[in-house]
C-alpha atoms as a PDB file:
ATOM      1  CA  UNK A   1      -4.605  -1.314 -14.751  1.00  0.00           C
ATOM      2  CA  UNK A   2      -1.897  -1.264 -11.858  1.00  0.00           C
ATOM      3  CA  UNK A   3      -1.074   2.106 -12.789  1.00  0.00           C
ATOM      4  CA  UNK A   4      -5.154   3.069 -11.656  1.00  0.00           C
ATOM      5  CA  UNK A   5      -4.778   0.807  -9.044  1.00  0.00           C
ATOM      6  CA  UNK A   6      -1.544   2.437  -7.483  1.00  0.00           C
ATOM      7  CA  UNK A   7      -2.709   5.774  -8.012  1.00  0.00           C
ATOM      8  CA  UNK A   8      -6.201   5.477  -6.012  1.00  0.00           C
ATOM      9  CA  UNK A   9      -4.564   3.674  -3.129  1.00  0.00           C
ATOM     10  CA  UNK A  10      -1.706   6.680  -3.105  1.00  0.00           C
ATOM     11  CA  UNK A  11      -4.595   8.948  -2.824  1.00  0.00           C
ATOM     12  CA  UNK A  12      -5.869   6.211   0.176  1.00  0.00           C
ATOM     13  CA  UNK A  13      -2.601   6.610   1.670  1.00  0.00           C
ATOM     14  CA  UNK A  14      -3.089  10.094   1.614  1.00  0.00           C
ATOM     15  CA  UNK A  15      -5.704  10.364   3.166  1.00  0.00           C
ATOM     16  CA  UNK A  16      -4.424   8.154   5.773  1.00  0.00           C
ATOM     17  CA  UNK A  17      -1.563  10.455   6.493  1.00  0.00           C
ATOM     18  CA  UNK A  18      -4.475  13.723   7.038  1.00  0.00           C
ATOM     19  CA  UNK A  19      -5.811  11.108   9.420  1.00  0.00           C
ATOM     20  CA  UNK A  20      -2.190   9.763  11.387  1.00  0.00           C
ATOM     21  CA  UNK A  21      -1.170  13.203  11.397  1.00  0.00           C
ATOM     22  CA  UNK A  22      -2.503  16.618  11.944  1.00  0.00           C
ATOM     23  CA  UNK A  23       0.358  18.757  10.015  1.00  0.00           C
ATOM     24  CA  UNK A  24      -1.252  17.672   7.094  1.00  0.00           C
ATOM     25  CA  UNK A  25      -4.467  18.326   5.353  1.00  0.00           C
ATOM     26  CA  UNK A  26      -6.919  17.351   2.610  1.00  0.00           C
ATOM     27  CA  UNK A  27      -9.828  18.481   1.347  1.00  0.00           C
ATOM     28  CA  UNK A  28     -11.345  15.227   0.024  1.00  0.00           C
ATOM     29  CA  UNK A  29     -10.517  12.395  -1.886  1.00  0.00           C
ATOM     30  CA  UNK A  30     -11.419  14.236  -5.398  1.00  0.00           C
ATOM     31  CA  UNK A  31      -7.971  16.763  -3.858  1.00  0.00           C
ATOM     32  CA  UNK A  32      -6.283  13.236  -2.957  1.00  0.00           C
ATOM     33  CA  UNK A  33      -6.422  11.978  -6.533  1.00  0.00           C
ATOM     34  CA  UNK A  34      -5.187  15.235  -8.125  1.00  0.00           C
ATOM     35  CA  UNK A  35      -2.017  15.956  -5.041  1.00  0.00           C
ATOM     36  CA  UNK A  36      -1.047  12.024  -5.809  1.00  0.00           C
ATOM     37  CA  UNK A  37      -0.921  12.613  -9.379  1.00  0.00           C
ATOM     38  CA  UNK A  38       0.856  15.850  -8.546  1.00  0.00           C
ATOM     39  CA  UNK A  39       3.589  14.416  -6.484  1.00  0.00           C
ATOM     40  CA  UNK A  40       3.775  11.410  -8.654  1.00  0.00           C
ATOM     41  CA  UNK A  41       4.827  13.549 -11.474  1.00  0.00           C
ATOM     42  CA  UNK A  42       7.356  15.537  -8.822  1.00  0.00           C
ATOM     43  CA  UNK A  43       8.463  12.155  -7.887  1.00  0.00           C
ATOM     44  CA  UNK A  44       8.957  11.748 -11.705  1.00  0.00           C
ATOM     45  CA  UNK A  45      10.513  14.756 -12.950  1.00  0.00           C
ATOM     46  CA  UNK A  46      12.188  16.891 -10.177  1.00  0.00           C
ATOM     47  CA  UNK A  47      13.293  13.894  -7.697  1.00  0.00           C
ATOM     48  CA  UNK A  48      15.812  13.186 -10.288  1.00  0.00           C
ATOM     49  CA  UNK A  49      17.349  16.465 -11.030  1.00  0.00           C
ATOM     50  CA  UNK A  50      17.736  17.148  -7.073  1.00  0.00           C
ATOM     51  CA  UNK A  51      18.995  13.939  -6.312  1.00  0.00           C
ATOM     52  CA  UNK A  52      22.246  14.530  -8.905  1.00  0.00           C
ATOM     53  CA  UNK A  53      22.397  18.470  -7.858  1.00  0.00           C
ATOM     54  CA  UNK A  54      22.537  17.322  -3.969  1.00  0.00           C
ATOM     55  CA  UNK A  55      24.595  14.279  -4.662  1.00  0.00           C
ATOM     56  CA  UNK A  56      27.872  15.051  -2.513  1.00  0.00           C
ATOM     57  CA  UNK A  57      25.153  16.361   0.218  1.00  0.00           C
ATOM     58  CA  UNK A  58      23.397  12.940  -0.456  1.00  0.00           C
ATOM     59  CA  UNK A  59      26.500  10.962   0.023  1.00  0.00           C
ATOM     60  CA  UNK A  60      27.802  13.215   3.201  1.00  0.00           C
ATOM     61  CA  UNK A  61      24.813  12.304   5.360  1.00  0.00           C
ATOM     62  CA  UNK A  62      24.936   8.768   4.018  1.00  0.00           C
ATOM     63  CA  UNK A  63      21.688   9.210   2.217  1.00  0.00           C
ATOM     64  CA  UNK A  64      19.964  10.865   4.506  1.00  0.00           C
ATOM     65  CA  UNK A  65      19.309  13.811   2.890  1.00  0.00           C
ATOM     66  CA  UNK A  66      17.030  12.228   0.233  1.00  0.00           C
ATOM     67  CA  UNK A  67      14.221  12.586   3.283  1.00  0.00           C
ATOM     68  CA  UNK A  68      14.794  16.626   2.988  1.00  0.00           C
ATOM     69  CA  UNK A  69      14.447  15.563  -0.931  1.00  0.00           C
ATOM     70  CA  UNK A  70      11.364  13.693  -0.627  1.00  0.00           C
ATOM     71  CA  UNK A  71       9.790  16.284   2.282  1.00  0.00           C
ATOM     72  CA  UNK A  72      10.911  19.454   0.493  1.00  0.00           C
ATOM     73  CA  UNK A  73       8.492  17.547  -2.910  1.00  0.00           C
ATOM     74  CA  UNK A  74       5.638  16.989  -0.329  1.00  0.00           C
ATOM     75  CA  UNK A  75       5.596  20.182   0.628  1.00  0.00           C
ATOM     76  CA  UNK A  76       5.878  21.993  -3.354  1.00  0.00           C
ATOM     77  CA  UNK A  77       3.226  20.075  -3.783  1.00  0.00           C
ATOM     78  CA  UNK A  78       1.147  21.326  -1.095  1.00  0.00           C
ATOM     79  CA  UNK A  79       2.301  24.783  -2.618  1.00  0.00           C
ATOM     80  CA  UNK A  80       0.611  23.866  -5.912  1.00  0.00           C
ATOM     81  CA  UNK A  81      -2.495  22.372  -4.937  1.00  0.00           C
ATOM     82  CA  UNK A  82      -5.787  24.330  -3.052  1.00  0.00           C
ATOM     83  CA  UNK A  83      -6.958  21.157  -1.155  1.00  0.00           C
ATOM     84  CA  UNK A  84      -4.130  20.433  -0.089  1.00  0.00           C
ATOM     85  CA  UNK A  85      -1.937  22.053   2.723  1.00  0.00           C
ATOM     86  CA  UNK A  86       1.127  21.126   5.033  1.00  0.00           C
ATOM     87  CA  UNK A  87       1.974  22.936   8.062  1.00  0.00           C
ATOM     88  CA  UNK A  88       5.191  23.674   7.456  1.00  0.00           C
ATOM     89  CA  UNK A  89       8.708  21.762   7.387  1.00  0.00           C
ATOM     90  CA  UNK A  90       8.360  19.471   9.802  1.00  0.00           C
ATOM     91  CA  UNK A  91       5.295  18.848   9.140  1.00  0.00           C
ATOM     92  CA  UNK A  92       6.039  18.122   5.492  1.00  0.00           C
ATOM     93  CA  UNK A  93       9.215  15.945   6.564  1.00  0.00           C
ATOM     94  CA  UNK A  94       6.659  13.663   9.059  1.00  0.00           C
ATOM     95  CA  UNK A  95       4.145  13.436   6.054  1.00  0.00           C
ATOM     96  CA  UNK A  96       6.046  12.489   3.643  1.00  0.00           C
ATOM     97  CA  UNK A  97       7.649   9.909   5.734  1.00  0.00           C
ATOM     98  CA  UNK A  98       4.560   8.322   6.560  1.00  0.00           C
ATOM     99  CA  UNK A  99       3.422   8.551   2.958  1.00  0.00           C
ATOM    100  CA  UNK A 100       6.139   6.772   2.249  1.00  0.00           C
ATOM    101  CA  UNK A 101       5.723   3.925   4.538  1.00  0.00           C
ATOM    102  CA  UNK A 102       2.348   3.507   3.219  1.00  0.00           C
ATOM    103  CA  UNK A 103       3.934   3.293  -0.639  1.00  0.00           C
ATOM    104  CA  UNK A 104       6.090   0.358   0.295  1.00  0.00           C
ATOM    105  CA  UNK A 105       3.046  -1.222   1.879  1.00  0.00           C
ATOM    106  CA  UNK A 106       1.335  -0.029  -1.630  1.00  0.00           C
ATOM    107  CA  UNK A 107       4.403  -1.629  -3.336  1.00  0.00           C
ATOM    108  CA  UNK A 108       4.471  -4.709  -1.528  1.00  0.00           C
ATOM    109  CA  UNK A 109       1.039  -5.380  -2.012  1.00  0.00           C
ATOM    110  CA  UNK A 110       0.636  -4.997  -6.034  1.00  0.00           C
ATOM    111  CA  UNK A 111       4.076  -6.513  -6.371  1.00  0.00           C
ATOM    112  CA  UNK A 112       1.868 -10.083  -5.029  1.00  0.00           C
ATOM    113  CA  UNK A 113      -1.318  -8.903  -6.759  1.00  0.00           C
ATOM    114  CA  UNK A 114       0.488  -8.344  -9.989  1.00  0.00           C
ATOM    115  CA  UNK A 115       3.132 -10.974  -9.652  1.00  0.00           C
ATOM    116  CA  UNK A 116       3.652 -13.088 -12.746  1.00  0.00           C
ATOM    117  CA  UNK A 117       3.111 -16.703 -12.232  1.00  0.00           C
END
């Protein structure tokens, strides 16, 4: 049940972002369900791998790079998805940071909904 629950309000937050930010755009919320599965399963699978292959990049900037990480996923998946399309970079960088924000408000909120008491 949290899993459903997180995944429809990532595809809220989504949308949200199309509406904070005009660098990125969606189709509809139908294209918002499939792009947060999609970069949940980036998230899942690739994060990883480029996180240990840009580790002494990682630990150079003092973690900064894992924003290029996380904007260079937003924007595959933009690559890989119709409804779905980022204006570039920047663009991708700005999204995904926002995106993110929204996810720890996501996080935050489940973590009291789904708290054990």
């Amino acid at each position: 049940m949290r899993l459903i629950i997180k995944w429809l309000l990532s595809a809220l937050a989504l949308l949200a972002v199309t509406f904070l930010y005009s660098g990125v755009e969606l189709r509809s919320f139908p294209y918002a369900l499939l792009t947060a599965a999609v970069i949940g399963v980036l998230n899942m699978f690739v994060r990883p791998i480029l996180v240990v292959l840009t580790l002494p990049v990682t630990i150079v900037t003092l973690g900064l790079f894992l924003f290029v990480i996380n904007a260079l996923l937003f924007w595959a998946a933009s690559g890989l998805l119709g409804g779905f399309v980022v204006h570039g970079f920047l663009a991708a960088l700005i999204g995904s940071l926002i995106y993110s924000l929204l996810g720890l408000v996501i996080e935050a909120a489940l973590g009291g909904l789904f708290a054990k008491r």
